[in-house]
Structure formats: structure tokens, C-alpha cells
Protein backbone atom coordinates (compact mmCIF):
# COMPACT_ATOMS: atom_id res chain seq x y z
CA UNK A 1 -44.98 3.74 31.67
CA UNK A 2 -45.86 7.11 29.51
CA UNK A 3 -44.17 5.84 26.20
CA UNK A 4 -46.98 2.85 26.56
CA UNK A 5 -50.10 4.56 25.90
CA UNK A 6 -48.34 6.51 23.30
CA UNK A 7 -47.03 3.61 21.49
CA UNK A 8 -51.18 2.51 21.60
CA UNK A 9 -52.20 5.68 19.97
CA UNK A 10 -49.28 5.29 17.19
CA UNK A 11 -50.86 2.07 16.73
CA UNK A 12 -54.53 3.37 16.42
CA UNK A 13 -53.51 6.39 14.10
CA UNK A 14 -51.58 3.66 12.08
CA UNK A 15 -54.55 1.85 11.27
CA UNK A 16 -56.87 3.91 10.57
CA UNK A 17 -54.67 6.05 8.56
CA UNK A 18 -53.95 2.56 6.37
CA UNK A 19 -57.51 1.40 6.48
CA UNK A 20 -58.94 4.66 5.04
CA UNK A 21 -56.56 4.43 2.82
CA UNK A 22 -57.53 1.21 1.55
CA UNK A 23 -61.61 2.00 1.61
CA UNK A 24 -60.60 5.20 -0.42
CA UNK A 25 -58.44 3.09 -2.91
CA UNK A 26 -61.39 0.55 -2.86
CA UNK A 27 -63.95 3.38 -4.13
CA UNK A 28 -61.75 4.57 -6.87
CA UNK A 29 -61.20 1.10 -8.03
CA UNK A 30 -64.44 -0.18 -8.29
CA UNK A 31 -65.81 3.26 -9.54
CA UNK A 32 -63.20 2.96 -12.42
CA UNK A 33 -64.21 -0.47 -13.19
CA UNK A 34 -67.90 0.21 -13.57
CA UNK A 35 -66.87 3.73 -15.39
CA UNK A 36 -65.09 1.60 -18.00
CA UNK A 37 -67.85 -0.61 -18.30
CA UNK A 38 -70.37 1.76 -18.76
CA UNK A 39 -67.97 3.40 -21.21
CA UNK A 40 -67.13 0.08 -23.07
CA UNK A 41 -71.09 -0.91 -23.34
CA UNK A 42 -71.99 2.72 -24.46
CA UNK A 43 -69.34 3.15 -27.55
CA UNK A 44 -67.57 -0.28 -27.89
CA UNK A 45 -70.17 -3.64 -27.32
CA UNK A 46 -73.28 -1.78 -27.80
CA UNK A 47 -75.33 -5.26 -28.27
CA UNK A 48 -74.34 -6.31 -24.37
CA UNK A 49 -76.62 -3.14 -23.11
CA UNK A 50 -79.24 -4.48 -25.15
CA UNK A 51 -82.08 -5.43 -23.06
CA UNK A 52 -82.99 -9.13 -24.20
CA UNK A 53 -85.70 -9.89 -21.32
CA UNK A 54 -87.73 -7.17 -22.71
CA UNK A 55 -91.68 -7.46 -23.29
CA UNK A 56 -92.46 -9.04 -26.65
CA UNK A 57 -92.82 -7.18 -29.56
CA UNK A 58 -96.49 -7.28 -29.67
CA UNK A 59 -98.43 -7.03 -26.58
CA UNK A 60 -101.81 -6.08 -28.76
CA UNK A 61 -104.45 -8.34 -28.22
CA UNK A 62 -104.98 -10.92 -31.25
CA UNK A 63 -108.81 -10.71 -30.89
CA UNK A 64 -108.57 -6.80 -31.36
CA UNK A 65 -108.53 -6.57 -35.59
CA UNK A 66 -109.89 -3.25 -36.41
CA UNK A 67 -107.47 -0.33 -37.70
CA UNK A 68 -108.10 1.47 -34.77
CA UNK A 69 -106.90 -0.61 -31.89
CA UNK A 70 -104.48 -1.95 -34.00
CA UNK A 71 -103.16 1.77 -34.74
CA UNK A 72 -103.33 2.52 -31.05
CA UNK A 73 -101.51 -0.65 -30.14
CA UNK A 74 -98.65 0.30 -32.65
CA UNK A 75 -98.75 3.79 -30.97
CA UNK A 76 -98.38 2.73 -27.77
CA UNK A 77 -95.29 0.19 -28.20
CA UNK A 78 -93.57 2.77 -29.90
CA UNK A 79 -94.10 5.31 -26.88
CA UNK A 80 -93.13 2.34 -24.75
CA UNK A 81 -89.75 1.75 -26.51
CA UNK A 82 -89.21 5.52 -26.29
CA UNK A 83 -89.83 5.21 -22.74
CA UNK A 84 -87.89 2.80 -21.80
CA UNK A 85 -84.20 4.20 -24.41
CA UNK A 86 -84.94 7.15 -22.52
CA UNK A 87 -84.97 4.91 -19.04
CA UNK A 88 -81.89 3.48 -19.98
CA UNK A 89 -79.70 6.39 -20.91
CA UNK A 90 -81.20 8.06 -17.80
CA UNK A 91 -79.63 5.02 -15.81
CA UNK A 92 -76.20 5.15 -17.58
CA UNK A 93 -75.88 8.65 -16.62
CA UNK A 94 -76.50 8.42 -13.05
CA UNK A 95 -74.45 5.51 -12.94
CA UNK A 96 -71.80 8.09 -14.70
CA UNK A 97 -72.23 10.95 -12.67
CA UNK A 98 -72.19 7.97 -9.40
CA UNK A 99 -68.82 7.19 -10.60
CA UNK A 100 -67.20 9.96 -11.09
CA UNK A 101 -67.84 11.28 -8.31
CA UNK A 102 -66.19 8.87 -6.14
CA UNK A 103 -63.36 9.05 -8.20
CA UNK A 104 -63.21 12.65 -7.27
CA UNK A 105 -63.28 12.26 -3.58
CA UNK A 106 -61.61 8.99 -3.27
CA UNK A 107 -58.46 9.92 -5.28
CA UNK A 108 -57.84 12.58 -2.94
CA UNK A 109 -59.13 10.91 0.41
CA UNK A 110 -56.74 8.12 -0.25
CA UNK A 111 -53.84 10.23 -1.22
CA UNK A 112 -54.41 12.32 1.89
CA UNK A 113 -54.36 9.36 4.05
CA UNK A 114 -51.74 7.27 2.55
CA UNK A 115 -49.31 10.10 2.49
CA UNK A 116 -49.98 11.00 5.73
CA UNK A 117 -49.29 7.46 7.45
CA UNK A 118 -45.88 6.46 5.43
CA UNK A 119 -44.52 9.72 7.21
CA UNK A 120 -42.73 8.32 10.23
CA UNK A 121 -42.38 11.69 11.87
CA UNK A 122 -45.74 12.23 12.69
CA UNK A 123 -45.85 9.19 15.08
């Protein structure tokens, strides 16, 4: 009757030992993944990050024909662009710093916890 319940905790230690395991190996899999293709987007195909559902070019009024609102207009879609290249490498390095740090916990986390259910003894 005693070796019952401790065959049921084996059991229970078993799988969550496996199933961390797996959500660890998970994280460092799909972290990898996106850090290669932020990588390969950033250095390699540099035209796939372009943004092609940006605003037009010109969002200046065609009415508006004096130097000054057309030098303001010009002004402003350059701060604009500026704006948003800054946006974007923002985004790429949170999504960078995102990654990398789940490779640094899951690598471990999943090496723990695999290595510690294929030993036999401890169950």
C-alpha cells in the first residue's frame, strides 16, 4: 500500500520535470527564431523591414502653394520619417533585448530540469 502513493508522486515529479523542460526548450526556440530574424532583416534583407503601408509621401495639402506652408510641410515629413527610423530601431531593440533574455533563462531552466528528470535515482 505505501509504494502506491509513492509511485504517484514519481509520476507527478516526472511530468513536471519533462513539461518544464519542454516550455523552457519552447522559449529558447522561438526566442532564437525571432533573434535570427531580427538579425537577418537588420544586416542581410534590409528591404523586408521596410515599412511599405507607410503614409504617402506627401501629406501637404494641394490647395496650400505658398513657400511657407510648403517649407513647413517638407519640414514636418522629414521630422516624421525621423520619427518613425527612430520608432523602428527602438522596436528592434526591445525585441533584441526580449530575446535574449529568454535565451538566458530558458537555456538554463531547461537544462536544470531535463537533467534533473533523466536521473533515475532521484525517483
Amino acid at each position: 500500500m505505501d509504494t502506491q502513493p509513492t509511485n504517484k508522486l514519481a509520476l507527478i515529479k516526472t511530468i513536471y520535470f519533462y513539461l518544464v523542460s519542454f516550455v523552457a526548450l519552447m522559449m529558447v526556440t522561438f526566442a532564437t527564431a525571432n533573434l535570427i530574424n531580427v538579425l537577418l532583416k537588420s544586416y542581410v534583407f534590409t528591404l523586408a523591414d521596410q515599412d511599405y503601408y507607410a503614409m504617402p509621401a506627401s501629406i501637404c495639402a494641394p490647395e496650400k502653394s505658398d513657400a511657407t506652408s510648403t517649407a513647413e510641410c517638407v519640414k514636418n515629413e522629414k521630422i516624421n520619417q525621423e520619427q518613425s527610423e527612430k520608432s523602428r530601431k527602438a522596436q528592434k531593440q526591445r525585441d533584441l533585448v526580449n530575446d535574449i533574455s529568454m535565451i538566458v533563462v530558458g537555456i538554463p531552466l531547461f537544462a536544470f530540469h531535463w537533467n534533473y528528470a533523466r536521473k533515475k535515482e532521484n525517483f
